[in-house]
Protein backbone atom coordinates (compact mmCIF):
# COMPACT_ATOMS: atom_id res chain seq x y z
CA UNK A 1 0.00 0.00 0.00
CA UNK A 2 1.54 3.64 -0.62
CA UNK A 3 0.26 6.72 0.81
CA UNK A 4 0.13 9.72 -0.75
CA UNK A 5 -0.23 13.22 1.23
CA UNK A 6 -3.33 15.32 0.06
CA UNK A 7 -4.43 18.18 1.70
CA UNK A 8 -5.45 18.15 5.71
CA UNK A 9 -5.40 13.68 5.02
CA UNK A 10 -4.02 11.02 2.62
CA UNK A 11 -4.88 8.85 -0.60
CA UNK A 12 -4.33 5.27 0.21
CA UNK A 13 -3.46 3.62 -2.89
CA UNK A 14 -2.85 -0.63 -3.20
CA UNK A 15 -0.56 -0.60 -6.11
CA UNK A 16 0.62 -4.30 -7.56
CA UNK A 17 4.47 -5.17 -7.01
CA UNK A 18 6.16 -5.95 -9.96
CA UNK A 19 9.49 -7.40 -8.53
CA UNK A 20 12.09 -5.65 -6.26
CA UNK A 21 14.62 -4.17 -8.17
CA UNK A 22 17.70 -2.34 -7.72
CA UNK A 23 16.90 0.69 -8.73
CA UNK A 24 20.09 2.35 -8.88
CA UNK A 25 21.22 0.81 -12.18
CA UNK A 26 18.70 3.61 -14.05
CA UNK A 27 20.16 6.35 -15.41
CA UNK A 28 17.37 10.03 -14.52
CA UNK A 29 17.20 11.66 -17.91
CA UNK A 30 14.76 14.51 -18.57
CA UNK A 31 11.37 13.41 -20.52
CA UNK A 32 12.30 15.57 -23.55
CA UNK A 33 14.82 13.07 -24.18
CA UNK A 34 12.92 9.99 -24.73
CA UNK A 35 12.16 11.30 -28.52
CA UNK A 36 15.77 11.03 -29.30
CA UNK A 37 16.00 7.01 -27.90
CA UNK A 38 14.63 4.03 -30.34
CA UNK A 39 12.53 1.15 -28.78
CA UNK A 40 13.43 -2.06 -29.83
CA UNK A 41 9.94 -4.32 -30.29
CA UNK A 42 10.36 -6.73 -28.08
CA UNK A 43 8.43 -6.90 -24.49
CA UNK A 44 10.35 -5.96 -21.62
CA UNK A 45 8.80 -8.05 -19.12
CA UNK A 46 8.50 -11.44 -18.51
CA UNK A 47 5.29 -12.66 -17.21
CA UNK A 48 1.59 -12.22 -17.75
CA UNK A 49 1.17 -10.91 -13.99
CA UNK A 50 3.88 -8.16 -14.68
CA UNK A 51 2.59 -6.80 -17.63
CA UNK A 52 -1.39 -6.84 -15.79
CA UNK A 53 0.44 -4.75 -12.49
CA UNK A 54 2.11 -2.75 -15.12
CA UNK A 55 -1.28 -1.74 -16.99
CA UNK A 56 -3.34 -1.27 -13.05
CA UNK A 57 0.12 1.19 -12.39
CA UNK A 58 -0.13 2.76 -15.23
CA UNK A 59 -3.81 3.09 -15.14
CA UNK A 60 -3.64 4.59 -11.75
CA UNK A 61 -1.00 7.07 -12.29
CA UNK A 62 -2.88 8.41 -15.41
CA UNK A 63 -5.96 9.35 -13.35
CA UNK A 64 -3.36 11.16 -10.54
CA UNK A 65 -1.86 13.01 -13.11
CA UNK A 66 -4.74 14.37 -15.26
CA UNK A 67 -6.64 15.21 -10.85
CA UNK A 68 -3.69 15.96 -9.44
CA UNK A 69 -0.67 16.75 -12.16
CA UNK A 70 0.88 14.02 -9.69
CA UNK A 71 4.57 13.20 -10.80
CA UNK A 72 5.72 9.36 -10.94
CA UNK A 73 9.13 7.38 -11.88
CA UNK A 74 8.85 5.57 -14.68
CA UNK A 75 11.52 2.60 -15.41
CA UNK A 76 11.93 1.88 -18.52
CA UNK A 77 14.20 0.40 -21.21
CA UNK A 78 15.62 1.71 -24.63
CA UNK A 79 17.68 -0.22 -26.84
CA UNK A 80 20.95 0.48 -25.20
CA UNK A 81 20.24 1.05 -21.18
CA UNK A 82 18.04 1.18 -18.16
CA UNK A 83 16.52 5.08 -17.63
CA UNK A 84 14.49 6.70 -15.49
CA UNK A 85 11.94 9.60 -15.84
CA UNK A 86 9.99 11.57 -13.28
CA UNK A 87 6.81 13.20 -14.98
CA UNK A 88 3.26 13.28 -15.23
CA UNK A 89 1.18 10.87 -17.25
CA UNK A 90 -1.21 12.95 -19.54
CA UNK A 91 -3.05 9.79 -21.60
CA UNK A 92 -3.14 6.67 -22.07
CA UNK A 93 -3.44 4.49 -25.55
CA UNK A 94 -3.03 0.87 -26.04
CA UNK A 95 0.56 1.06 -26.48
CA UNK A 96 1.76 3.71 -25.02
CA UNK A 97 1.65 6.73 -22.73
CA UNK A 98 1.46 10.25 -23.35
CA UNK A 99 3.91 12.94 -21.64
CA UNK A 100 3.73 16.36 -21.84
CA UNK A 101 5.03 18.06 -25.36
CA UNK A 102 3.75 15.18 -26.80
CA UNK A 103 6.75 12.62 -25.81
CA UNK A 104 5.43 9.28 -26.10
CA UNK A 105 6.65 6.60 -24.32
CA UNK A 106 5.99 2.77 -25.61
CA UNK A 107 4.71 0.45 -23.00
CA UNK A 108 5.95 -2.73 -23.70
CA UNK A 109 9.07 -0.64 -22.87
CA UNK A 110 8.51 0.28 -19.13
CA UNK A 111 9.74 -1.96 -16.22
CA UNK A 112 8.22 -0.29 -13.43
CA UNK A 113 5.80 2.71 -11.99
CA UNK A 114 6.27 4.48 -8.75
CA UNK A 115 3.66 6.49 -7.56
């Protein structure tokens, strides 16, 4: 379960685990960025269960961003390394998700959400 502060009390939020990971192998690179990085095809994560937490997280941090213009990391994977973003998630499509100045991020490509 994660709390988040809001106003005078708190949103309690159960978001699905997708695996512990060290999180320190991700290199923080600004969102504008992600336009210059190519996405190979190929699913980044393993399981069936993963990729069902991944769509609930991602699900859940689209509806705080477009209330609450909540930020979240996002984990994800180009064709050459591990990165991270912080942002807000603007939309939603069947494949990927929509940052602000319409950066576009695949989702077959991201590892992780943290809200």
């Amino acid at each position: 379960m994660v709390e988040i502060p809001y106003r005078d009390s708190a949103i309690r939020l159960f978001l699905p685990q997708i695996s512990i990971m060290n999180t320190d192998e991700f290199e923080l690179v600004e969102k504008e960025q992600v336009v210059n990085y190519h996405f190979p095809l190929e699913e980044i994560l393993k399981s069936e269960n993963e990729m069902n937490a991944r769509k609930e997280a991602i699900e859940r941090a689209n509806s705080l961003g477009n209330l609450e213009h909540y930020k979240v990391k996002i984990y994800f994977a180009d064709e050459v390394s591990k990165k991270r973003i912080d942002t807000t998630i603007w939309g939603v499509t069947d494949r990927a998700i929509l940052l602000k100045q319409n950066v576009v991020l695949p989702i077959h490509r991201i590892i992780k959400l943290e809200i």
